[in-house]
Protein backbone atom coordinates (compact mmCIF):
# COMPACT_ATOMS: atom_id res chain seq x y z
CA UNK A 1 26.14 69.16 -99.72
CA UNK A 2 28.79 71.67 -101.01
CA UNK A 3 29.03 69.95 -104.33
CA UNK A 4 25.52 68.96 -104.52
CA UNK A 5 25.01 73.09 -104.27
CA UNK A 6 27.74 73.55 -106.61
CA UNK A 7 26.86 71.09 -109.22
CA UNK A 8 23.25 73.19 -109.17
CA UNK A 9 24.54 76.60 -109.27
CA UNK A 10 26.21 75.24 -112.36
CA UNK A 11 23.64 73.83 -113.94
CA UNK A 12 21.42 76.96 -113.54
CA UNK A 13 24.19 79.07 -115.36
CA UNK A 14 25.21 76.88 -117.95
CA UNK A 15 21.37 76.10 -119.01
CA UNK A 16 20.44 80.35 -119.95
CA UNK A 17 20.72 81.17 -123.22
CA UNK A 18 22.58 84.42 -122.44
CA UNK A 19 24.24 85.20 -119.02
CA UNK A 20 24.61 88.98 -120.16
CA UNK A 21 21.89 89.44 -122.87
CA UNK A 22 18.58 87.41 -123.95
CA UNK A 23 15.85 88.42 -126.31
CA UNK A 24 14.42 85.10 -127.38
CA UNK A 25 10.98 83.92 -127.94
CA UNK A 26 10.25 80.57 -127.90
CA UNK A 27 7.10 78.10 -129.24
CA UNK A 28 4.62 77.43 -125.86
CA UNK A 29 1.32 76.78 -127.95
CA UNK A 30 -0.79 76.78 -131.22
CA UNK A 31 -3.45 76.75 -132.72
CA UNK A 32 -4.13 75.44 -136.45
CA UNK A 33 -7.37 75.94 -138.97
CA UNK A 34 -8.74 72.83 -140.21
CA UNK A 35 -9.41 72.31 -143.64
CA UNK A 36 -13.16 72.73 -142.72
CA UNK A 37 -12.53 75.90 -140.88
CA UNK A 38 -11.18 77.19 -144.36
CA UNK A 39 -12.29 76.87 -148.35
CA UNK A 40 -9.42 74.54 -148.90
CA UNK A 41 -9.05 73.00 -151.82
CA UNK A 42 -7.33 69.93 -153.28
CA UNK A 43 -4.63 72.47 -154.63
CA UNK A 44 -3.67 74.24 -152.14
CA UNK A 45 -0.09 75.35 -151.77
CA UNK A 46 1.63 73.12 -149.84
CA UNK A 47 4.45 75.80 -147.48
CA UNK A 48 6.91 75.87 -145.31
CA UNK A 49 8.56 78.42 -142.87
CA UNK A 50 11.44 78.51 -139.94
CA UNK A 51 12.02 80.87 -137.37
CA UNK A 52 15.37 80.69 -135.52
CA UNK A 53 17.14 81.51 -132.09
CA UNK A 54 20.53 81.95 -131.25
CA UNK A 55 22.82 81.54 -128.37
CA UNK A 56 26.98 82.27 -128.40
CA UNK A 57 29.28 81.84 -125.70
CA UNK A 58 26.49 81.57 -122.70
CA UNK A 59 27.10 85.21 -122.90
CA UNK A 60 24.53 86.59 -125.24
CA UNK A 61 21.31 85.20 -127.23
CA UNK A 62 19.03 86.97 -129.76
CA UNK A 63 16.11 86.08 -132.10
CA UNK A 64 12.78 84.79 -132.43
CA UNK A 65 11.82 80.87 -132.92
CA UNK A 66 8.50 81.73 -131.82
CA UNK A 67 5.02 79.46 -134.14
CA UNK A 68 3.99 82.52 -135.33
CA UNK A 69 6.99 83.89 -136.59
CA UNK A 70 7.62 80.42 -138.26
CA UNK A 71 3.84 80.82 -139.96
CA UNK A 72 5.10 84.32 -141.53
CA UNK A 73 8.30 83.31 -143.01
CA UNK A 74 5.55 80.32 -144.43
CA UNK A 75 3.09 82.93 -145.43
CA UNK A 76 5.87 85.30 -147.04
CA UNK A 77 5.44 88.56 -148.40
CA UNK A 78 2.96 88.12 -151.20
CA UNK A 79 0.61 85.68 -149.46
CA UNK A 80 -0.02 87.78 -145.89
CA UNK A 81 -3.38 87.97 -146.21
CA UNK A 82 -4.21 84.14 -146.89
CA UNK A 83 -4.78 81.55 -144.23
CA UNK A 84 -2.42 78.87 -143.36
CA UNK A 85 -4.32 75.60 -141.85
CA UNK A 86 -3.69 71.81 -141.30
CA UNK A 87 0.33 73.22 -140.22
CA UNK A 88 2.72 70.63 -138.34
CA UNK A 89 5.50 72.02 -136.26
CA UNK A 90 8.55 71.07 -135.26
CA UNK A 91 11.53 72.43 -133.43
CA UNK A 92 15.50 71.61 -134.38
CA UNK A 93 18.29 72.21 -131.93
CA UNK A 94 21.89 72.41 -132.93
CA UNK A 95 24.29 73.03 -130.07
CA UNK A 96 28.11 73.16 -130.42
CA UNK A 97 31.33 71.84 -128.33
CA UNK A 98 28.53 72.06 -125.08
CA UNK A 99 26.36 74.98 -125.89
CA UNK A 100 29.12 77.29 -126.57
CA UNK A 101 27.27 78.11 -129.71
CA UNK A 102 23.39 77.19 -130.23
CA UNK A 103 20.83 77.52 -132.93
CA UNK A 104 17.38 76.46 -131.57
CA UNK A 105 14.87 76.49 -135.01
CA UNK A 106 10.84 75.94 -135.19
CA UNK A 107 9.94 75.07 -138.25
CA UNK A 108 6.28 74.52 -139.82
CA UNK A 109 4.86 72.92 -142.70
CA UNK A 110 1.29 73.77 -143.68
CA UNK A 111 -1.00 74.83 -146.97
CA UNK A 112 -2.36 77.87 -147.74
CA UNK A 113 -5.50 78.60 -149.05
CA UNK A 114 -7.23 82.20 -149.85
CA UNK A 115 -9.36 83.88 -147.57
């Protein structure tokens, strides 16, 4: 029982991202135009964007791999005000010698048409 209690209290610390500091957000759900929601066009820009997280040491973990952050790196600065439809997501994990250093990534592909 001791180990069974031991092997869990284990588990529970080695799987947080940061035993002394977190502030990551994470992809839960989303929600994608279609191309008949928008005036899409055979032409469309074609984009992709990635959002990232990071983890170091089990001790501390910062950044934002969140869709929608993802969708704005997509977007970038001159096309904020367009719409981004038909978008696939993924998400990439990359952990190091057992977690001692992690990089968890979202990335999206989608196109971009004008509003």
């Amino acid at each position: 029982m001791k180990k069974l209690l031991g092997l869990a209290l284990l588990v529970s610390l080695t799987s947080a991202c940061g035993m002394l500091y977190t502030d990551v957000r994470g992809p839960r759900a989303y929600r994608s135009s279609t191309p008949s929601e928008v005036k899409s066009s055979p032409t469309d820009t074609v984009v992709t964007g990635q959002a990232c997280a990071q983890s170091a040491l089990f001790l501390v973990a910062w950044g934002d791999a969140g869709y929608a952050a993802a969708c704005r790196d997509a977007l970038g600065a001159g096309m904020s005000d367009w719409v981004l439809y038909d978008v696939k997501s993924d998400s990439h994990v990359k952990s190091v010698l057992l977690g001692i250093y992690t990089k968890v990534c979202t990335r999206v592909t989608g196109k971009a048409a004008r509003p």
